[in-house]
N, C-alpha and C. Protein backbone atom coordinates (compact mmCIF):
# COMPACT_ATOMS: atom_id res chain seq x y z
N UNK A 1 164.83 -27.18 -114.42
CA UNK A 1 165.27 -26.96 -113.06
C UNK A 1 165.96 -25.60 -112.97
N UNK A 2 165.64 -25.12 -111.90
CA UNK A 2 166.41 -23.67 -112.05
C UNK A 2 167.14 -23.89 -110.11
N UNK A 3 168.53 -22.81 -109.97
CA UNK A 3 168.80 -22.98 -108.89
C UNK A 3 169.02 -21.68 -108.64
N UNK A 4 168.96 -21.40 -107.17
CA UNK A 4 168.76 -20.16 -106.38
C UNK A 4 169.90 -20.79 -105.21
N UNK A 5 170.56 -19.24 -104.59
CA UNK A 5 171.39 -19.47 -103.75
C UNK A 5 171.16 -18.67 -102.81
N UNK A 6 171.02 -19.38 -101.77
CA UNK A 6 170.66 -18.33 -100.18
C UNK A 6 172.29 -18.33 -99.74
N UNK A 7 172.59 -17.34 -99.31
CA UNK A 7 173.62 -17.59 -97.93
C UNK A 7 173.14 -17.62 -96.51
N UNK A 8 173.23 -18.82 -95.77
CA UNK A 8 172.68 -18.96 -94.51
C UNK A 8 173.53 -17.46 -93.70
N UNK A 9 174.64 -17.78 -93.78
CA UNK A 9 175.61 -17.16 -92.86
C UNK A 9 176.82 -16.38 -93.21
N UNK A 10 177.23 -15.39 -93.33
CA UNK A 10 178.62 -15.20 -93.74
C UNK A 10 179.92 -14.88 -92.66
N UNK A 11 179.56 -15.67 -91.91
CA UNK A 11 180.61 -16.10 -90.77
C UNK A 11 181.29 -17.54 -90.83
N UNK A 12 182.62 -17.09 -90.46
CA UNK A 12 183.16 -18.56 -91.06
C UNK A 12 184.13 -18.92 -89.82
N UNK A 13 184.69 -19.73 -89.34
CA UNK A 13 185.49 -20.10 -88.54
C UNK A 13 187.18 -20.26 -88.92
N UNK A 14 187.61 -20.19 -90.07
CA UNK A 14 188.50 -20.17 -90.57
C UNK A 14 188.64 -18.87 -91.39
N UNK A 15 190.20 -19.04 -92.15
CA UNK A 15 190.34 -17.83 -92.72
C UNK A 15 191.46 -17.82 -93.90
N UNK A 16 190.84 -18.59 -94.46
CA UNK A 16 191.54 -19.04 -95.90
C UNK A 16 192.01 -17.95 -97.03
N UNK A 17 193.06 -18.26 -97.43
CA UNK A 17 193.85 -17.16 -97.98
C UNK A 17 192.95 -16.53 -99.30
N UNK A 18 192.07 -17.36 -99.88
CA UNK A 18 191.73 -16.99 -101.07
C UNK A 18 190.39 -16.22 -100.89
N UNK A 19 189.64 -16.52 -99.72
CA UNK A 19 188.41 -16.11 -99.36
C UNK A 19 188.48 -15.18 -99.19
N UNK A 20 187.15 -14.16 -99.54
CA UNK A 20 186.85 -12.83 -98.69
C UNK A 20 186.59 -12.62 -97.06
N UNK A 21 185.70 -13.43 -96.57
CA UNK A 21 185.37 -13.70 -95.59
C UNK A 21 185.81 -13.10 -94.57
N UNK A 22 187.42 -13.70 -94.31
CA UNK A 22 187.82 -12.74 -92.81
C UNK A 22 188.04 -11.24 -93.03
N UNK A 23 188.05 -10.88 -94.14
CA UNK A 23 188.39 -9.74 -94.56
C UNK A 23 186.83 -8.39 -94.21
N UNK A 24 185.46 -9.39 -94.00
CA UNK A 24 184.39 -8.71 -94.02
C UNK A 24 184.28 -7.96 -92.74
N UNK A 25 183.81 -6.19 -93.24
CA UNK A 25 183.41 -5.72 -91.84
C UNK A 25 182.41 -6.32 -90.97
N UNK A 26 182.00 -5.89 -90.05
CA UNK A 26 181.04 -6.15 -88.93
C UNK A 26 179.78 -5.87 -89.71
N UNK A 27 179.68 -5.40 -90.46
CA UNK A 27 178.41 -4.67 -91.03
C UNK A 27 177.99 -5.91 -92.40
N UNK A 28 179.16 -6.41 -92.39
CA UNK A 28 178.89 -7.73 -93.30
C UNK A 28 178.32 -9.06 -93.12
N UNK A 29 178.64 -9.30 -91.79
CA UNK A 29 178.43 -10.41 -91.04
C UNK A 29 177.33 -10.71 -90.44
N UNK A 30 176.97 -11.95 -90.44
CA UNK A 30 175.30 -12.04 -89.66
C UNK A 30 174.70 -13.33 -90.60
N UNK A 31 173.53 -13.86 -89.63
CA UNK A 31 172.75 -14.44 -89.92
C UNK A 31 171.44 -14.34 -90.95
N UNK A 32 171.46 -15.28 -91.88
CA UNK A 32 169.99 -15.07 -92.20
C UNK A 32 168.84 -15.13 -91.31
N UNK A 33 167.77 -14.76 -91.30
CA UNK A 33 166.92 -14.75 -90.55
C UNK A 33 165.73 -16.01 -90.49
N UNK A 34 165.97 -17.19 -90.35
CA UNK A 34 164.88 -18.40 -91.04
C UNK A 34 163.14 -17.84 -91.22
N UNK A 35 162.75 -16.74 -90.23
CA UNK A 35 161.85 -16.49 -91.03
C UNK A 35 161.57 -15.42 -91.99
N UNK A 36 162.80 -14.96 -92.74
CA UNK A 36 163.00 -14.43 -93.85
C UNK A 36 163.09 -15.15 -94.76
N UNK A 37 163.85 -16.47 -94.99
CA UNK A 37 164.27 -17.91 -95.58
C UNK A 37 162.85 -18.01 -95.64
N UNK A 38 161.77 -18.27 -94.59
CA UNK A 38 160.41 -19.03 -95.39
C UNK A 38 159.71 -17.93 -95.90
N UNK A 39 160.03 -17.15 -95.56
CA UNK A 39 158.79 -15.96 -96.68
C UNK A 39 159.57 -15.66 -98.07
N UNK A 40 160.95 -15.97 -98.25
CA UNK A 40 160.95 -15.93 -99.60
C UNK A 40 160.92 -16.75 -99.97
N UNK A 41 160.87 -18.23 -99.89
CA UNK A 41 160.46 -19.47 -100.23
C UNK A 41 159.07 -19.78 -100.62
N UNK A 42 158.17 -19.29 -99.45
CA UNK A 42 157.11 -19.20 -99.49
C UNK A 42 156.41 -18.23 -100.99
N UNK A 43 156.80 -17.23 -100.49
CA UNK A 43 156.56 -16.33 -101.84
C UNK A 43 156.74 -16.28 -102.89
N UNK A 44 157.99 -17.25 -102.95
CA UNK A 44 158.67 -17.39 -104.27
C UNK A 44 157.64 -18.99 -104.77
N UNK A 45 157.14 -19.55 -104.06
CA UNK A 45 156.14 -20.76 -104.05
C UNK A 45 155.24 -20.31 -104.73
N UNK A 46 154.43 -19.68 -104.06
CA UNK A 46 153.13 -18.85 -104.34
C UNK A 46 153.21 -18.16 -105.49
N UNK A 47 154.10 -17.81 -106.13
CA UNK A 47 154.44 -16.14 -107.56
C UNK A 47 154.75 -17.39 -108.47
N UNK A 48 154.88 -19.34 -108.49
CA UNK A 48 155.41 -19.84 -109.73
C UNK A 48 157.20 -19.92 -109.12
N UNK A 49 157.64 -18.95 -108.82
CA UNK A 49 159.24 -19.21 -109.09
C UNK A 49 160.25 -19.77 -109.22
N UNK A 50 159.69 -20.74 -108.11
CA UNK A 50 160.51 -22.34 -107.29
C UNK A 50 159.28 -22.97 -107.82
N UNK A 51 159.86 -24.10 -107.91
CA UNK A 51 158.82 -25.29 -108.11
C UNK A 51 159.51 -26.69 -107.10
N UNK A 52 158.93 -28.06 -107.38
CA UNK A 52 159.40 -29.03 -107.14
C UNK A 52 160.69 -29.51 -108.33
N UNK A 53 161.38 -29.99 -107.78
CA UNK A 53 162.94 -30.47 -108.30
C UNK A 53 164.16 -29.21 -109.17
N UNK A 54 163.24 -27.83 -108.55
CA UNK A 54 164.10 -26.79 -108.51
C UNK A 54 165.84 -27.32 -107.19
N UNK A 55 166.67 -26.38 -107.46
CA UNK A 55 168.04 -26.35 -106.30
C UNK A 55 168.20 -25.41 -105.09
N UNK A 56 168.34 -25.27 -104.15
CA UNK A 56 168.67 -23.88 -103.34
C UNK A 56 169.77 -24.63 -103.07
N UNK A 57 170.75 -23.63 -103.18
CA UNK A 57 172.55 -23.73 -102.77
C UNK A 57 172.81 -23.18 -101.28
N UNK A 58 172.39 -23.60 -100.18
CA UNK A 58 172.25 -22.93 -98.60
C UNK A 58 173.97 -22.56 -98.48
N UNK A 59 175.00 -21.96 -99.36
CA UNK A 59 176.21 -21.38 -98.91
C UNK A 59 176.65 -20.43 -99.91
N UNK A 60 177.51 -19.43 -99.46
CA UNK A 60 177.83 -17.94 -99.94
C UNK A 60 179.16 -18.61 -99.41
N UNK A 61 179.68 -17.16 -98.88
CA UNK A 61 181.23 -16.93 -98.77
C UNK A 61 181.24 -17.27 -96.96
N UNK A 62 180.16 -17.94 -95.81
CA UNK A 62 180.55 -17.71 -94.60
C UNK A 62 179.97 -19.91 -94.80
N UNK A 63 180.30 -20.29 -93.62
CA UNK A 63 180.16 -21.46 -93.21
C UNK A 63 178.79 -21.67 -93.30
N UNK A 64 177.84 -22.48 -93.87
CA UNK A 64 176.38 -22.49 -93.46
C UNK A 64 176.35 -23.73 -92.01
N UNK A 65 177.13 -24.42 -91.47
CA UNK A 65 176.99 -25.29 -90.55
C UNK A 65 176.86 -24.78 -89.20
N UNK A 66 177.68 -22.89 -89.41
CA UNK A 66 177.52 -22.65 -88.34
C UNK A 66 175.89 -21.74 -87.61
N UNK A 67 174.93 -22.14 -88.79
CA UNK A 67 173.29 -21.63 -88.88
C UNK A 67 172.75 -22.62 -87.90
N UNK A 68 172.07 -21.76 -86.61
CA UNK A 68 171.38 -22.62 -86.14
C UNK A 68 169.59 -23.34 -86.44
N UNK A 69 169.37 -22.85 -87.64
CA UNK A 69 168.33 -23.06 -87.91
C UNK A 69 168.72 -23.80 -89.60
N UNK A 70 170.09 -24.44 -90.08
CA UNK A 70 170.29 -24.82 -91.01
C UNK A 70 169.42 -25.97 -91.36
N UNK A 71 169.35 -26.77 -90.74
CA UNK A 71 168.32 -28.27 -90.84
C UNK A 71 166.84 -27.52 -91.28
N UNK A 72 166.36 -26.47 -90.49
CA UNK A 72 165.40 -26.07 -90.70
C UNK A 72 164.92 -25.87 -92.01
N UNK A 73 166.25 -24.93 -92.75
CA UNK A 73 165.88 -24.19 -94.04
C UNK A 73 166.14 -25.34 -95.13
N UNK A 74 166.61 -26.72 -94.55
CA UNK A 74 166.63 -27.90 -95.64
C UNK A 74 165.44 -28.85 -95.72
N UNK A 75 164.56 -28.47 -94.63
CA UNK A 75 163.13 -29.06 -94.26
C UNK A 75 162.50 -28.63 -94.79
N UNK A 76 162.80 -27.23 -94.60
CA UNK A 76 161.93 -26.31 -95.52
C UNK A 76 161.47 -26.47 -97.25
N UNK A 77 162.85 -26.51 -97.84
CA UNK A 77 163.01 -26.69 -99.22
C UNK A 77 162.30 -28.43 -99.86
N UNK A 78 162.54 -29.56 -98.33
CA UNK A 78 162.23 -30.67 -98.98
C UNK A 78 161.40 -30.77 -98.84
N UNK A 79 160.46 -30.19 -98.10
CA UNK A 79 158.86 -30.26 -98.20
C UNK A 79 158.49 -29.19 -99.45
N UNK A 80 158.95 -28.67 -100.23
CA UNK A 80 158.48 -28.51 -101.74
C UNK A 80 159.25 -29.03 -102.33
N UNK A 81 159.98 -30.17 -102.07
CA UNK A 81 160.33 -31.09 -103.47
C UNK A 81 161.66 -30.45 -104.30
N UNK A 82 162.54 -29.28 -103.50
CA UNK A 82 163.32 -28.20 -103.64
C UNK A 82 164.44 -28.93 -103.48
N UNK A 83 165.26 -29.37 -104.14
CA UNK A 83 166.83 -30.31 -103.42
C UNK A 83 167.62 -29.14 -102.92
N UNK A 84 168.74 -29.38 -101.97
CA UNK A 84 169.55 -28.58 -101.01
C UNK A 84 170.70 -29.34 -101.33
N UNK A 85 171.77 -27.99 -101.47
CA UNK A 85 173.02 -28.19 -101.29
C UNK A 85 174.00 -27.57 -100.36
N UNK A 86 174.63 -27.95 -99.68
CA UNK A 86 175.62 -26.82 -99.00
C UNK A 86 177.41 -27.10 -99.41
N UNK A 87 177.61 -26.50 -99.15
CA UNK A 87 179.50 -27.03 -99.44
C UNK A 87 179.84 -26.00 -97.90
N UNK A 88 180.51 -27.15 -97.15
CA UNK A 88 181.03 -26.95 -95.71
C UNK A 88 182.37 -27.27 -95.92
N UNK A 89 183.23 -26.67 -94.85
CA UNK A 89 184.61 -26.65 -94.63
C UNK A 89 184.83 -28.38 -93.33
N UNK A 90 183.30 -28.57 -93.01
CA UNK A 90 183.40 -30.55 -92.49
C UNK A 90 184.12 -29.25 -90.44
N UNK A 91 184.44 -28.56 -90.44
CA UNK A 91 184.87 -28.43 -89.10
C UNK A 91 183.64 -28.54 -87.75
N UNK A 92 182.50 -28.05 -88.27
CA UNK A 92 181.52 -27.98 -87.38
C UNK A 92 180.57 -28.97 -88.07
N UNK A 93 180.80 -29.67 -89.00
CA UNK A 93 179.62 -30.70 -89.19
C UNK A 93 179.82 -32.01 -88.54
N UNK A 94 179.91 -32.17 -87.21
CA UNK A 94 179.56 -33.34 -86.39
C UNK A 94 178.41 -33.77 -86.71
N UNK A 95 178.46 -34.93 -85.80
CA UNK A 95 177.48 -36.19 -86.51
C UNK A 95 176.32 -36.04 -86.09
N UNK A 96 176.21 -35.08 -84.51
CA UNK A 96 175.00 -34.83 -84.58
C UNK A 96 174.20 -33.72 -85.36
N UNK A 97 174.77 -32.56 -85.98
CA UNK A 97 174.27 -31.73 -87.30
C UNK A 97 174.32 -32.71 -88.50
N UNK A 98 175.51 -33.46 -88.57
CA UNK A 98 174.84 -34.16 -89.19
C UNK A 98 173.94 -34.92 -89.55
N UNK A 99 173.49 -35.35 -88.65
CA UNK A 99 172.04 -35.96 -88.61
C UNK A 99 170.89 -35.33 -88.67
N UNK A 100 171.11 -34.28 -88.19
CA UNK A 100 169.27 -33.29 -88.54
C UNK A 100 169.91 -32.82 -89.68
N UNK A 101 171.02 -33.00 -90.14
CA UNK A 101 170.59 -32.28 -92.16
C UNK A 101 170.14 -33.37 -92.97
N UNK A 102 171.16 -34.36 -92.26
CA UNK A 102 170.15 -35.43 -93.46
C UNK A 102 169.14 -35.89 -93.17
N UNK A 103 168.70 -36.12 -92.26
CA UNK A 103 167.05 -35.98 -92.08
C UNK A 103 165.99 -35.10 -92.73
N UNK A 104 166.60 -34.27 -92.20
CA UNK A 104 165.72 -32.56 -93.12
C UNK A 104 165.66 -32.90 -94.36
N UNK A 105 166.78 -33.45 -95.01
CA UNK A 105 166.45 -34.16 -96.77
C UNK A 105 167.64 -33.53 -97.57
N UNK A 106 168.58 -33.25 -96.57
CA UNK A 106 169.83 -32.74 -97.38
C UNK A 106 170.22 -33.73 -98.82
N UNK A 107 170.55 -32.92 -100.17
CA UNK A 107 170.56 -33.49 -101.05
C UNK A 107 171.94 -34.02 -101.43
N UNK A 108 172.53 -32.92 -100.93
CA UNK A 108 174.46 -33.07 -101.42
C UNK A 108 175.22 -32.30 -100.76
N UNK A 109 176.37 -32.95 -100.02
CA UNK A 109 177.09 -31.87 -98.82
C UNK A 109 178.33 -31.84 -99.57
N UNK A 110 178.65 -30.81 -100.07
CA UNK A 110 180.35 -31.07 -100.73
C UNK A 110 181.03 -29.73 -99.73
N UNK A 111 182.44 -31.14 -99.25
CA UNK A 111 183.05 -30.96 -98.08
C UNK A 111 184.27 -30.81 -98.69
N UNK A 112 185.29 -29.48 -98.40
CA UNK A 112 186.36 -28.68 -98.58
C UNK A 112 187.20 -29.25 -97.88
N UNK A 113 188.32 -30.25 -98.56
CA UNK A 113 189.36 -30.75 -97.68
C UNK A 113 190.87 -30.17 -98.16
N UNK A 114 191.62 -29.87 -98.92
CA UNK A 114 191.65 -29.19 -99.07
C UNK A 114 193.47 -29.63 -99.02
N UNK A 115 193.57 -30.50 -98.66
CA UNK A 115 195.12 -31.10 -98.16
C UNK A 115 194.71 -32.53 -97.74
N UNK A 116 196.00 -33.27 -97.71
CA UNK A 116 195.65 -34.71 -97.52
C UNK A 116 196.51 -35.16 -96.22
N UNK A 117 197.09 -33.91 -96.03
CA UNK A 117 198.24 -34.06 -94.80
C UNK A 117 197.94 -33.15 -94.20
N UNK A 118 198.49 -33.27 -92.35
CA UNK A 118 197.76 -31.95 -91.44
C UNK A 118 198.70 -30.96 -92.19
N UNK A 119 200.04 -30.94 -93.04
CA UNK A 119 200.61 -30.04 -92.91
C UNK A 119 200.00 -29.14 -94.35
N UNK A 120 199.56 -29.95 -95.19
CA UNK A 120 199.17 -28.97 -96.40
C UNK A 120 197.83 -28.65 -96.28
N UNK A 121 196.99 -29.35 -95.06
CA UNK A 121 195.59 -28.87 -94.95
C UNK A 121 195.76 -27.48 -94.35
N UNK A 122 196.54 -27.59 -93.30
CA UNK A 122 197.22 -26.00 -92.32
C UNK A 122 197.60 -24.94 -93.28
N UNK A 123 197.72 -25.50 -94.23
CA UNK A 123 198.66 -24.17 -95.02
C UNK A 123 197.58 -23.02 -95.81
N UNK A 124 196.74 -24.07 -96.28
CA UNK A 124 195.20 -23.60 -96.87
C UNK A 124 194.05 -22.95 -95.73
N UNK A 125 193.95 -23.86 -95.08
CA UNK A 125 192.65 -24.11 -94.08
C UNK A 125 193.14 -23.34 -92.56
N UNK A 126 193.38 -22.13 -92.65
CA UNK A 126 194.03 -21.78 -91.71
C UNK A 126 192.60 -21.71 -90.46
N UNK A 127 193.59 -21.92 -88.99
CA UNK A 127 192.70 -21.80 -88.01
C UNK A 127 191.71 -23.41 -88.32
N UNK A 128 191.92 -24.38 -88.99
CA UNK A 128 191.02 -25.58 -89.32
C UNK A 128 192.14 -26.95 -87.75
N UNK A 129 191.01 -28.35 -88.21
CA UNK A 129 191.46 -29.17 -87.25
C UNK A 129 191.50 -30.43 -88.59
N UNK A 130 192.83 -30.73 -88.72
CA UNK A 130 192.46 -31.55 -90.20
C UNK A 130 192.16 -32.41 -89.66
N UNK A 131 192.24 -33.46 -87.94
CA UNK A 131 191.86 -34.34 -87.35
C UNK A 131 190.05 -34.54 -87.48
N UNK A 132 189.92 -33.50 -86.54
CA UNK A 132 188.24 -33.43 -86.92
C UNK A 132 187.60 -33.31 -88.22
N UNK A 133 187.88 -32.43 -88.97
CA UNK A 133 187.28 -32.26 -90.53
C UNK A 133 187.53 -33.83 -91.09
N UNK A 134 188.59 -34.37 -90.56
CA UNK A 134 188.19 -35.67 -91.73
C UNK A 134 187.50 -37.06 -90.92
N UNK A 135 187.36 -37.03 -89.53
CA UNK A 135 186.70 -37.11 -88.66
C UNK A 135 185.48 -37.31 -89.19
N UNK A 136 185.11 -36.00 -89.34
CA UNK A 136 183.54 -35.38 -89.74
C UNK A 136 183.14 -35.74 -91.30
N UNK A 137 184.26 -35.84 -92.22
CA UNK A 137 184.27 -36.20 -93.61
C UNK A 137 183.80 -37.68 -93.13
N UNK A 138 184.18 -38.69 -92.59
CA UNK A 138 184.65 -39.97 -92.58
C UNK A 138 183.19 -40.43 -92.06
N UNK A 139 182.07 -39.63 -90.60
CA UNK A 139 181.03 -39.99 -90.57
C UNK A 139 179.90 -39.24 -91.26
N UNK A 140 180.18 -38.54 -91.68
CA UNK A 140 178.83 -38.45 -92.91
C UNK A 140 179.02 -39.51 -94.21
N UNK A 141 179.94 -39.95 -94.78
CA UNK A 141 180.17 -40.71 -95.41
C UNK A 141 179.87 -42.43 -94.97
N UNK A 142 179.63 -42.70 -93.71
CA UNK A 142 179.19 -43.62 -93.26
C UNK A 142 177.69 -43.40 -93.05
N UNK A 143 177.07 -42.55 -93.13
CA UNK A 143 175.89 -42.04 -92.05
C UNK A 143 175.27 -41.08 -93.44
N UNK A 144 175.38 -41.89 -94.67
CA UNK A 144 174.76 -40.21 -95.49
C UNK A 144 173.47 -40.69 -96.55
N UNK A 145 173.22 -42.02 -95.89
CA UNK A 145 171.37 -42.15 -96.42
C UNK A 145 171.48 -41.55 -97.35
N UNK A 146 170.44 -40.98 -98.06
CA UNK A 146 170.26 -40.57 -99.52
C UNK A 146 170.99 -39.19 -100.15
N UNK A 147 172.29 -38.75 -99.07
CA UNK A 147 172.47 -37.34 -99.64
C UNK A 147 173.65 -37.65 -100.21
N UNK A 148 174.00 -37.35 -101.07
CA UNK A 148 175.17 -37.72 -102.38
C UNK A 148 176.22 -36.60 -101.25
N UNK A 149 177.58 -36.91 -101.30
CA UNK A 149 178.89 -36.59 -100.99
C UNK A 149 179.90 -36.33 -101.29
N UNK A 150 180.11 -35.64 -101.73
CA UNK A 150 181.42 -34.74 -102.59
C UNK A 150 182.36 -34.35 -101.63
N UNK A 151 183.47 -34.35 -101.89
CA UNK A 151 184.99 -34.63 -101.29
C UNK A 151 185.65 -33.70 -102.43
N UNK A 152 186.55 -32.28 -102.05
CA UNK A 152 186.80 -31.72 -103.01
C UNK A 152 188.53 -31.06 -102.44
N UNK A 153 189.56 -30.94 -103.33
CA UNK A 153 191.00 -30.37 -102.90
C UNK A 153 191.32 -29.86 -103.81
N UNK A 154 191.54 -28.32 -103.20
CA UNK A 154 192.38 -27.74 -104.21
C UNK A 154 193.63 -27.56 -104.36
N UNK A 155 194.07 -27.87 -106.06
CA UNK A 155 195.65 -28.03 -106.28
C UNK A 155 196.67 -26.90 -105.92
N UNK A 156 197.40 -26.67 -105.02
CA UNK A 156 198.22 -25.40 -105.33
C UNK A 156 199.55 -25.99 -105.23
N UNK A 157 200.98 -25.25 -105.55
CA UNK A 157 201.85 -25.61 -105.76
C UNK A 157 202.30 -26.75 -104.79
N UNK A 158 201.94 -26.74 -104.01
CA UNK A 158 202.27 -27.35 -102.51
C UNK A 158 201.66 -28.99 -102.34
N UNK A 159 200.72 -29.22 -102.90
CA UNK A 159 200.11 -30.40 -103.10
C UNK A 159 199.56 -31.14 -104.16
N UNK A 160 200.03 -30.61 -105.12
CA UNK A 160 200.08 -31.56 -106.55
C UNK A 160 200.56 -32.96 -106.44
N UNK A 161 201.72 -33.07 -105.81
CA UNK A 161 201.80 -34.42 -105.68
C UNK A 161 200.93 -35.45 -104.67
N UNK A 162 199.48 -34.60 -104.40
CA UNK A 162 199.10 -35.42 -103.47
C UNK A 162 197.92 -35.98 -103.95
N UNK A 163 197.23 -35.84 -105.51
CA UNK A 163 196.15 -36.10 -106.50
C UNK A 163 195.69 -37.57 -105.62
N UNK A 164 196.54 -37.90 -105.98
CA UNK A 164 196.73 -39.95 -105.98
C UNK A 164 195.66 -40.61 -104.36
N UNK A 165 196.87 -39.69 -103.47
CA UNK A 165 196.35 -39.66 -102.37
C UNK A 165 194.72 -39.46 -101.50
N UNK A 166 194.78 -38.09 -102.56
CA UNK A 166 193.31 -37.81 -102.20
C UNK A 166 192.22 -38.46 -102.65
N UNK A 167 192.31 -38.95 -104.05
CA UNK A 167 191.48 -39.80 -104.67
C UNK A 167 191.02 -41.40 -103.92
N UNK A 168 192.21 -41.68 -103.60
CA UNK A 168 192.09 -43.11 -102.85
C UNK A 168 191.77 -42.65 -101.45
N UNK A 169 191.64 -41.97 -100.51
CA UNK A 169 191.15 -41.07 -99.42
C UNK A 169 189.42 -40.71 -100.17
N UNK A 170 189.46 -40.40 -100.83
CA UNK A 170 187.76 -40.57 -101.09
C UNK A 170 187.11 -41.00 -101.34
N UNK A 171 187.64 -42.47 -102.12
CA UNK A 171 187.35 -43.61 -101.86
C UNK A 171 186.85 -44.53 -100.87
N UNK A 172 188.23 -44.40 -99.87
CA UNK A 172 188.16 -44.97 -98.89
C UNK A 172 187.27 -44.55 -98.15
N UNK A 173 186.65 -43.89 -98.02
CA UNK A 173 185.17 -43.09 -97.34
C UNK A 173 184.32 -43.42 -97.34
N UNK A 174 184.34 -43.72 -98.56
CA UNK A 174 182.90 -44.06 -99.50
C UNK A 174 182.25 -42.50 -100.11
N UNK A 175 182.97 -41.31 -100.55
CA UNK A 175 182.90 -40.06 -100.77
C UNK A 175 181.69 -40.65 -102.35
N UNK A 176 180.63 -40.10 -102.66
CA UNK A 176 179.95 -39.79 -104.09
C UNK A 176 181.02 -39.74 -105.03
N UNK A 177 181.78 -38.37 -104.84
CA UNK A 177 182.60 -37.59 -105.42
C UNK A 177 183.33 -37.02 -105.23
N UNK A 178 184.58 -37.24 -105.94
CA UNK A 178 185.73 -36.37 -105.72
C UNK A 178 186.38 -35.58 -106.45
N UNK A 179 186.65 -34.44 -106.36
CA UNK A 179 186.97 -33.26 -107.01
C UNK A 179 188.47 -32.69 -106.79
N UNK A 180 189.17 -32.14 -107.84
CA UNK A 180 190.26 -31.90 -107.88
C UNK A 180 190.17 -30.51 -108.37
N UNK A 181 190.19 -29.49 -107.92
CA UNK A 181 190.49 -28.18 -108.55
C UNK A 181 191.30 -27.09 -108.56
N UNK A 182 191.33 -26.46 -109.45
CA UNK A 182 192.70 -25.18 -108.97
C UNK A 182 191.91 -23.92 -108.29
N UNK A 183 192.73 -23.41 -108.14
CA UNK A 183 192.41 -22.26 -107.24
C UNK A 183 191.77 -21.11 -108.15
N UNK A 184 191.36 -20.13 -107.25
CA UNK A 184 190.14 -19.16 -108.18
C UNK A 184 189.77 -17.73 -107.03
């Protein structure tokens, strides 16, 4: 299996301290083009490159949820047998995007929570809605048919004592997986 990483988008709605993101000029920012996405798919089909039960990772450093052709480029990949991953910040993945990704054949959505309280999610997740994001965590996790679900927080001084919390919070979901990591 080999994996390849597109960035749909490098626009993000938030502006998290550790990220590059808000920091990018205008000249940085923008959309992939979906029919750029199928001609290197395509091409990369055609040359051997990708095969069936190869990975494409549909996220970089900007939000891929906010791609309006995201479902597309996961249709794309599952009609060659290509599994899809994205890792979203859960703010714009309502239930109805959610539903044309997992349809499209989304394989694994790992969702950036990031705090277990509005006040340590705010501190990280700046410009975020910890109401909605876990909202949005809570129905894909009800609603996620065959795509595995990852639930992920990172430790910083501020929320170490909240391990316990988050674990049984991803649980309670019904989350695949839950992830605990430090910062980077």
């Amino acid at each position: 299996m080999k994996r390849f990483y597109f960035e749909p988008t490098s626009y993000c709605q938030l502006k998290c301290p550790l990220c590059p993101t808000p920091r990018f000029d205008e000249g940085r920012k923008g959309f992939m083009e979906f029919s750029e996405f199928d001609r290197l798919v395509n091409d990369a089909y055609k040359k051997r490159l990708v095969a069936s039960g190869d990975d494409f990772h549909l996220y970089g450093f900007g939000e891929p949820t906010l791609h309006p052709k995201l479902a597309d480029m996961i249709a794309l990949s599952t009609s060659f047998g290509i599994t899809s991953k994205i890792n979203t910040n859960g703010l714009d993945c309502t239930a109805q995007i959610w539903e044309r990704l997992r349809e499209a054949g989304l394989t694994k959505a790992l969702f950036s929570l990031d705090g277990v309280t509005e006040r340590d999610f705010k501190k990280y997740r700046i410009g975020g809605d910890f109401t909605r994001v876990r909202d949005n965590i809570a129905y894909a996790c009800a609603n996620k048919g065959c795509t595995v679900i990852e639930i992920q927080m990172i430790l910083f001084n501020y929320n170490l004592d909240a391990e316990r919390i988050f674990l049984d919070y991803a649980r309670s979901v019904g989350a695949d997986v839950a992830v605990l990591k430090k910062p980077r």
